[in-house]
Every structure is written in structure tokens, then in C-alpha cells.
Protein backbone atom coordinates (compact mmCIF):
# COMPACT_ATOMS: atom_id res chain seq x y z
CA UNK A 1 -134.37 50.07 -45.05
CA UNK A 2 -132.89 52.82 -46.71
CA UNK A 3 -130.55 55.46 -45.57
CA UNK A 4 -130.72 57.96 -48.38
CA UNK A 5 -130.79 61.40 -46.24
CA UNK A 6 -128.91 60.28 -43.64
CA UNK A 7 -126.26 59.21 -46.33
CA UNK A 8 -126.49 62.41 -47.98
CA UNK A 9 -126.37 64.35 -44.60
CA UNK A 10 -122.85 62.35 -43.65
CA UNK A 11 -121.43 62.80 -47.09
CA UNK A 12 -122.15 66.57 -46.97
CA UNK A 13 -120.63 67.00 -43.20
CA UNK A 14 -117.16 64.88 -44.66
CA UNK A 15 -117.20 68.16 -47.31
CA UNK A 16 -117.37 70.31 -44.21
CA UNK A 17 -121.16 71.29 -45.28
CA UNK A 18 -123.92 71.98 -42.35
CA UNK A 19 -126.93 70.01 -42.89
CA UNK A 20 -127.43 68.67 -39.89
CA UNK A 21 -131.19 69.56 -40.70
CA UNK A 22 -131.22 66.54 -43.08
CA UNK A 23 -130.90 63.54 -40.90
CA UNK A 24 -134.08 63.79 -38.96
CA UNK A 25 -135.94 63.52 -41.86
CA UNK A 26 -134.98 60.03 -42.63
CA UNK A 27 -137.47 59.06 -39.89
CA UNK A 28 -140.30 60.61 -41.86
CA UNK A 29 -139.24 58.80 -44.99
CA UNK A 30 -139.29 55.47 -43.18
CA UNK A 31 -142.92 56.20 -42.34
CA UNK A 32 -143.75 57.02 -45.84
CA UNK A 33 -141.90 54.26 -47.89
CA UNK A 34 -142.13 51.55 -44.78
CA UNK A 35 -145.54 49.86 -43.70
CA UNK A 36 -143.42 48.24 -40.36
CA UNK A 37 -142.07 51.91 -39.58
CA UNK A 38 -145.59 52.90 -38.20
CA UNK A 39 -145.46 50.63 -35.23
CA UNK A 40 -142.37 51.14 -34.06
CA UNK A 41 -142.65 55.28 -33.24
CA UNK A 42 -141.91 56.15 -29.85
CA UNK A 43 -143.67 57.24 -27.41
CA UNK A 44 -141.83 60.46 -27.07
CA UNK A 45 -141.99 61.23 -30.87
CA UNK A 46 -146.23 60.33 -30.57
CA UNK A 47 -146.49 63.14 -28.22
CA UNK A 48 -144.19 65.93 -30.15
CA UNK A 49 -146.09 65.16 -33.21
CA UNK A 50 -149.49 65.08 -30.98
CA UNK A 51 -147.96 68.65 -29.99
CA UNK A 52 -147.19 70.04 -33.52
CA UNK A 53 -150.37 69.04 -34.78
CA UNK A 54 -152.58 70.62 -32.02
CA UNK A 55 -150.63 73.68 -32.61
CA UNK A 56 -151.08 73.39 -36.24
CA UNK A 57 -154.89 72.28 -35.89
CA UNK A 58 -155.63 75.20 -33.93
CA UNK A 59 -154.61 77.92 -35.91
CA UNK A 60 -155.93 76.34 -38.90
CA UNK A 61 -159.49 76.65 -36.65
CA UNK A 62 -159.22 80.23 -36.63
CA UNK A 63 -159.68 80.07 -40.80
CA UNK A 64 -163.66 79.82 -40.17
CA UNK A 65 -163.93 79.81 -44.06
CA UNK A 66 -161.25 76.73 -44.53
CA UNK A 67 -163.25 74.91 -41.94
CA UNK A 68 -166.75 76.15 -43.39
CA UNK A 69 -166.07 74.68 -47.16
CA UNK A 70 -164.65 71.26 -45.38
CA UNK A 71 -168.23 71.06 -43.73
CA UNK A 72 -170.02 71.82 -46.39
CA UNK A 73 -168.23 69.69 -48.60
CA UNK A 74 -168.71 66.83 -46.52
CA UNK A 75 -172.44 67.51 -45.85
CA UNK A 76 -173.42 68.36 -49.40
CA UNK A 77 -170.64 66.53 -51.35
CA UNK A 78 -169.92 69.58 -53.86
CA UNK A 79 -167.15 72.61 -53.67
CA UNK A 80 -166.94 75.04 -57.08
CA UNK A 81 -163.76 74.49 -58.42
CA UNK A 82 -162.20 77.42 -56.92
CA UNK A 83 -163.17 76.53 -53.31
CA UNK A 84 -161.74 72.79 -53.82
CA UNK A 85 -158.55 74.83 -55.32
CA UNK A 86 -158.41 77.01 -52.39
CA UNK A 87 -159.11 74.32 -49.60
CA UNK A 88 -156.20 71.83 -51.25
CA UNK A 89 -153.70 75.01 -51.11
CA UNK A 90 -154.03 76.21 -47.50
CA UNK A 91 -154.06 72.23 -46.69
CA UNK A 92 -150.85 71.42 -48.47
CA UNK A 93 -149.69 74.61 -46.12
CA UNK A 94 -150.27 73.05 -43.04
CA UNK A 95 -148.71 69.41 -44.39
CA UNK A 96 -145.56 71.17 -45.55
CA UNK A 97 -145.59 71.97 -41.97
CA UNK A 98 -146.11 68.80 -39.67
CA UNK A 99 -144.66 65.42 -41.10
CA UNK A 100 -148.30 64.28 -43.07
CA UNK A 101 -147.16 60.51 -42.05
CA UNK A 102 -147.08 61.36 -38.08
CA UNK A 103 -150.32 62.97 -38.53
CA UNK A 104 -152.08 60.05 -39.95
CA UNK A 105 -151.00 57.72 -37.04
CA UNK A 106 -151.48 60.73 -34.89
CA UNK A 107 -154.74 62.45 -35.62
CA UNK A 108 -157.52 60.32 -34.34
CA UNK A 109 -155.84 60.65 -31.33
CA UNK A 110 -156.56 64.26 -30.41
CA UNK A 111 -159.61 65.70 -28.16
CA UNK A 112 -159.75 69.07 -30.42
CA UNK A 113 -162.91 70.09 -32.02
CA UNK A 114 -163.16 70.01 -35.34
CA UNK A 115 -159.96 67.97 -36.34
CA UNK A 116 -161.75 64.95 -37.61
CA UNK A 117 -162.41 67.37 -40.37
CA UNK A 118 -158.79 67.18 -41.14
CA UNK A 119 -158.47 63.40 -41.50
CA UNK A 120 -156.28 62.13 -44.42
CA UNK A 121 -158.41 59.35 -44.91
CA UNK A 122 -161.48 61.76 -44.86
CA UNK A 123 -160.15 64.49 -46.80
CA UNK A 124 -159.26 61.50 -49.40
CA UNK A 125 -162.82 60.68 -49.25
CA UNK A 126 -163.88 64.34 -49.92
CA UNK A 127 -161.20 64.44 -52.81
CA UNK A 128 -159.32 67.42 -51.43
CA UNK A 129 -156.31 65.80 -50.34
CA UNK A 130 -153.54 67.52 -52.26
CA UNK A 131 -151.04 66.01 -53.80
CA UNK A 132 -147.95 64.32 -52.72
CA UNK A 133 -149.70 65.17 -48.56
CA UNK A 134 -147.38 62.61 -47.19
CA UNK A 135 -143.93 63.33 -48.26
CA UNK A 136 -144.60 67.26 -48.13
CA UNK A 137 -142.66 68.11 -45.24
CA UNK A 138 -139.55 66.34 -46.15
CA UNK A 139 -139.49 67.65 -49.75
CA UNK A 140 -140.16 71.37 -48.36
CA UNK A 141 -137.55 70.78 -45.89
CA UNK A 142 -135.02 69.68 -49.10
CA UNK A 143 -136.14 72.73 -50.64
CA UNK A 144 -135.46 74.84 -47.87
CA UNK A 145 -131.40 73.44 -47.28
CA UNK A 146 -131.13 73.52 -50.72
CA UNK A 147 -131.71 77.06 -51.13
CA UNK A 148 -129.55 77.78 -47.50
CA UNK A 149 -126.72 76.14 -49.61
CA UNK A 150 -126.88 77.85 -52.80
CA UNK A 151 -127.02 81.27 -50.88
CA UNK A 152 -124.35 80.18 -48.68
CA UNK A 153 -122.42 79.69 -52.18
CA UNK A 154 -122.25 75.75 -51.62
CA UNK A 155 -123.57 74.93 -55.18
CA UNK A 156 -122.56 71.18 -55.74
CA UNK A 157 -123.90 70.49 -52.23
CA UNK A 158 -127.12 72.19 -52.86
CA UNK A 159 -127.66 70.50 -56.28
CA UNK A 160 -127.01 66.94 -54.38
CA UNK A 161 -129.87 67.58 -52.09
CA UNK A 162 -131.84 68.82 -54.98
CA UNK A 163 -131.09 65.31 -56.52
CA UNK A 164 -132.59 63.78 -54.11
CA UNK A 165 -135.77 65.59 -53.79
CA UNK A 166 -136.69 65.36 -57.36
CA UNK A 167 -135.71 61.39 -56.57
CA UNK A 168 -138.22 61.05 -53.81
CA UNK A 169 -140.74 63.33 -55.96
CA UNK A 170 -140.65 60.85 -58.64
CA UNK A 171 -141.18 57.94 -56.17
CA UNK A 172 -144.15 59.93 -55.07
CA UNK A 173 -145.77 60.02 -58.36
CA UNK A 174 -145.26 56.13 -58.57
CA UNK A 175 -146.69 55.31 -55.23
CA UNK A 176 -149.92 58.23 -56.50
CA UNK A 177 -149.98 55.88 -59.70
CA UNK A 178 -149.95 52.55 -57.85
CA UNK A 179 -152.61 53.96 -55.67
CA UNK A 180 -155.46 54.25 -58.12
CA UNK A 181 -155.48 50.88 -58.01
CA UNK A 182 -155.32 50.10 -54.47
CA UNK A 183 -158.21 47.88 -53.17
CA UNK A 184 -157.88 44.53 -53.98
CA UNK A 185 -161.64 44.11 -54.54
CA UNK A 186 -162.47 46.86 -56.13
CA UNK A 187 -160.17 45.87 -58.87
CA UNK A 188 -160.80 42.16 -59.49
CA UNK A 189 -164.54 42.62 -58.64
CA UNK A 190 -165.25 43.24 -62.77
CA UNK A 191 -169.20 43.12 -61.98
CA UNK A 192 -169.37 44.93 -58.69
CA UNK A 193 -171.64 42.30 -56.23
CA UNK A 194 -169.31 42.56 -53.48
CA UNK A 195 -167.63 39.28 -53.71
CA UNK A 196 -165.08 37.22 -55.86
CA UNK A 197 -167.02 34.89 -58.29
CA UNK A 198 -165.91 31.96 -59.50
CA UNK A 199 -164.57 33.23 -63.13
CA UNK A 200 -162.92 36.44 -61.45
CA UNK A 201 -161.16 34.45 -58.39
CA UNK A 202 -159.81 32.34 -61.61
CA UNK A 203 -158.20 35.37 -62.91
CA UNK A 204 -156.87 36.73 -59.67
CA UNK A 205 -155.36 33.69 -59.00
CA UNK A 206 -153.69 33.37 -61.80
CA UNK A 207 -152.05 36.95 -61.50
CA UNK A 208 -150.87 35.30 -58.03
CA UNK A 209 -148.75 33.27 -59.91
CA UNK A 210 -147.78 35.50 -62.11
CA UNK A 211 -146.55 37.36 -58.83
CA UNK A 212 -144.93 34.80 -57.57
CA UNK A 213 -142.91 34.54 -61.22
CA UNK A 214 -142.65 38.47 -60.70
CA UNK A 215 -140.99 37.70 -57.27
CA UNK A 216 -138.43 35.21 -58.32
CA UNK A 217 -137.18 37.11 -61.56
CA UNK A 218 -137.39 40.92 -59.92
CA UNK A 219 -138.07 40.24 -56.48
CA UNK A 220 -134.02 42.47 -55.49
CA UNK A 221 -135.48 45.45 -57.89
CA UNK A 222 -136.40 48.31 -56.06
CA UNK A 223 -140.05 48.48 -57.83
CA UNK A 224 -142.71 47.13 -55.37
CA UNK A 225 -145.48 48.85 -53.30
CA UNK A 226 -147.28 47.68 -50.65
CA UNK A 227 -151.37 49.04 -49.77
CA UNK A 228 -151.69 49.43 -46.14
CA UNK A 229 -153.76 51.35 -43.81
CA UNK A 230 -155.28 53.36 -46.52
CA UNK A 231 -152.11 53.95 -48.00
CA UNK A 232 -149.90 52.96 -50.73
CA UNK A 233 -146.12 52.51 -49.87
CA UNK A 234 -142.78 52.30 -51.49
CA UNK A 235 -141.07 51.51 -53.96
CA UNK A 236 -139.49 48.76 -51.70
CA UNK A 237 -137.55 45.84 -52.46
CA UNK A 238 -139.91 42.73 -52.16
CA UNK A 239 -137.56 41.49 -49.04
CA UNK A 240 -138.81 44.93 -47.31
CA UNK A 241 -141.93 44.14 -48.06
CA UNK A 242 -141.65 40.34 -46.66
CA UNK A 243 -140.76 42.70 -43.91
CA UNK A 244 -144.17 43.41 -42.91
CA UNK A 245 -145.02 42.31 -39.09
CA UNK A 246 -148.81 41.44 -39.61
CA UNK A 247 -149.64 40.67 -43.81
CA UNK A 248 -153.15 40.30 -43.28
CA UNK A 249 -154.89 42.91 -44.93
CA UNK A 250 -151.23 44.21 -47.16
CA UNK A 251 -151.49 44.55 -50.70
CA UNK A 252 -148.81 44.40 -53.16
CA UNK A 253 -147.96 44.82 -56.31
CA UNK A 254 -144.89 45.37 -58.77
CA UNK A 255 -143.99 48.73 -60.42
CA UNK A 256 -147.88 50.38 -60.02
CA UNK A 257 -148.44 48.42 -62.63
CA UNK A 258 -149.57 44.89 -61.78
CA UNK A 259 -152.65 43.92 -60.63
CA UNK A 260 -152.86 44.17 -56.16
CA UNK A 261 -152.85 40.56 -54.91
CA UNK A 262 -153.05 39.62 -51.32
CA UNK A 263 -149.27 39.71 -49.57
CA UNK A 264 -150.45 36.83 -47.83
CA UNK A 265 -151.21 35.10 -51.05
CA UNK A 266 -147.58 35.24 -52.18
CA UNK A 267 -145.92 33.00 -49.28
């Protein structure tokens, strides 16, 4: 597993730069890049982020009109363009707030009115998920020490941190590309019954060995994403991704580019 912030964090304390900020957000990386990372939160981390989120999801209840376009998109199925606009920009608000990747493991778990509204996987559904929900906190948190550090007159140090959030913004956009084509079915099921036929389990098989090819020529390059839970993580290593406690039900595939084939498929 990587140690990018962390790295970063002890690199910038040898220069005799503050940024003890940093290294707590390797954590939320891990849950963003790292399928195994989910199941091993504590139980004392559950609870604070069961605690930020309440706070969060409450005051976001107050915004009766937020709330009121959620319904009605999910009753009706249709926002105007300006109300999806508006909903996706006071939501990326509240992400940029509590880690998006503690929420998800977190957020079925509350007893508050109204929050199943504010499901990623239903506000995915509802296509009003904004962009890049998982990794907002850490990359508004980079933002935020990089502009301490250029006020503070620490330039170099600033434009190292900066580095590294336009590096995990890029892997962002690559796991948003490899997520189009997430569902294993849905993309080898060319006619749509439900089911792998004959001629299309032919094909998918032989992009499994293709895979396997993929895995003995590139398997060290950091370029492969996993689908689980709903989401699409990475880029890993294909050794992380062997990582996996339970492959049943993990997709993977190289680059965003490749078609998904079963994890399970590749052993």
C-alpha cells in the first residue's frame, strides 16, 4: 500500500515545514485506492465518522429546498438543469467536508431522517453525484496546506503538495473512466437477456486470457482497478489487488481500458 502523504508529510517536517495536517489523510486514501482498507476501520474511527456525518447530515436537513429537489428527483426522475447543477454543488460542499469514503461504509448506519436521501450509491442512481465525491476531502484538504504554505512564504513546499494533488486528481479521472465500464454483465451482455450466452461467454473468456497475458507482462505497473462495492478502485499494482480478502464479486481490469473480468477468474 502506498505511503504517498505520509511520505510527503515526513519529507516536509525533515525541511522544518508544519504539515502535520497531511498524514491523517493517508487513511482516507487507503479507503479510496484500497478495496481491503474498508474492513479493517476501527471501531473508534466508525463512530467519529458516524459523528461528523450526523453533524453534517443535519445541517444539510435544514436546506428544505436541497432535500425537496432530492425527493422529487427520486420520485419523478427529472431535475431542470439548473436544479441538478445546484443540488451537485451544495453536495460536493458537504463531501469536501466529511471523508466521502467513511461515509459510504458509514451512512446506512445512521437512525436520522432523511439521510438515505444522501446515499452515494443512490445519489449515483439519481445522477447527481458530483464528481471526484470520494477523494474530495483529501484534495480540499491539499488545497487548503497548500495555500497555508505559500502564505507562510514556503513556496517549494507548497508546490510539492500541489504535485501531489493534481497526481491523485488525475488518478481520479482514471478510476471515473474505468468506472463507466464497471459491471461485468452489463458489458459482455451485447444483447441484454440477463445472462452470458454461449457466443458472448466465448468472448469473455477469451479476454480472461488475455488478462492473464496482461498480468504476466504488466502485472508490477501501477495501472489496475478493481470494481467493488459499487465502486471502482485504484490504480493499484495487480499484487494489491491479489490483495483482496474475499474476490467474489471484484472486478478488474487494466488501465480503464480493458474489458472487467471476474478477479476470481484470473487465479
Amino acid at each position: 500500500m502506498g505511503r504517498r502523504l505520509i511520505e510527503l508529510a515526513e519529507h516536509l517536517h525533515d525541511q522544518g515545514v508544519d504539515v502535520s495536517a497531511l498524514a491523517p489523510l493517508q487513511a482516507e486514501l487507503d479507503l479510496v485506492q484500497h478495496p481491503e482498507a474498508v474492513r479493517s476501520l476501527s471501531q473508534r474511527a466508525m463512530d467519529a465518522a458516524r459523528r461528523q456525518w450526523s453533524h453534517v447530515v443535519g445541517e444539510a436537513r435544514e436546506s428544505r429546498q436541497m432535500l425537496r429537489l432530492l425527493l422529487a428527483r427520486a420520485q419523478k426522475g427529472r431535475l431542470s438543469r439548473e436544479e441538478s447543477a445546484q443540488v451537485r454543488e451544495q453536495l460536493a460542499d458537504m463531501f469536501r467536508l466529511v471523508p466521502a469514503s467513511i461515509i459510504a461504509a458509514t451512512n446506512g448506519t445512521l437512525p436520522i431522517p432523511g439521510t438515505s436521501l444522501l446515499t452515494p450509491i443512490l445519489l449515483q442512481k439519481l445522477r447527481l453525484l458530483p464528481s471526484r465525491w470520494r477523494e474530495a476531502h483529501v484534495l480540499a484538504e491539499l488545497q487548503r496546506q497548500a495555500e497555508q504554505l505559500r502564505a507562510a512564504g514556503r513556496i517549494e513546499a507548497a508546490e510539492e503538495v500541489e504535485a501531489l494533488q493534481h497526481e491523485l486528481e488525475h488518478e481520479a479521472d482514471l478510476r471515473a473512466d474505468a468506472a463507466e465500464q464497471r459491471w461485468l454483465l452489463a458489458h459482455w451482455d451485447a444483447d441484454g437477456n440477463g445472462v452470458l450466452d454461449d457466443d458472448e461467454l466465448e468472448i469473455y473468456r477469451a479476454e480472461v486470457a488475455g488478462m492473464r497475458r496482461t498480468v504476466a507482462e504488466r502485472g508490477p505497473q501501477k495501472r489496475w482497478f478493481v470494481s467493488y462495492d459499487g465502486q471502482v478502485l485504484g490504480p493499484l499494482r495487480f499484487s494489491e489487488v491479489q490483495g483482496v480478502p474475499d474476490p467474489v464479486g471484484v472486478l478488474v481490469c487494466f488501465d480503464g481500458k480493458s474489458g472487467w473480468v471476474a478477479l476470481s477468474d484470473l487465479a
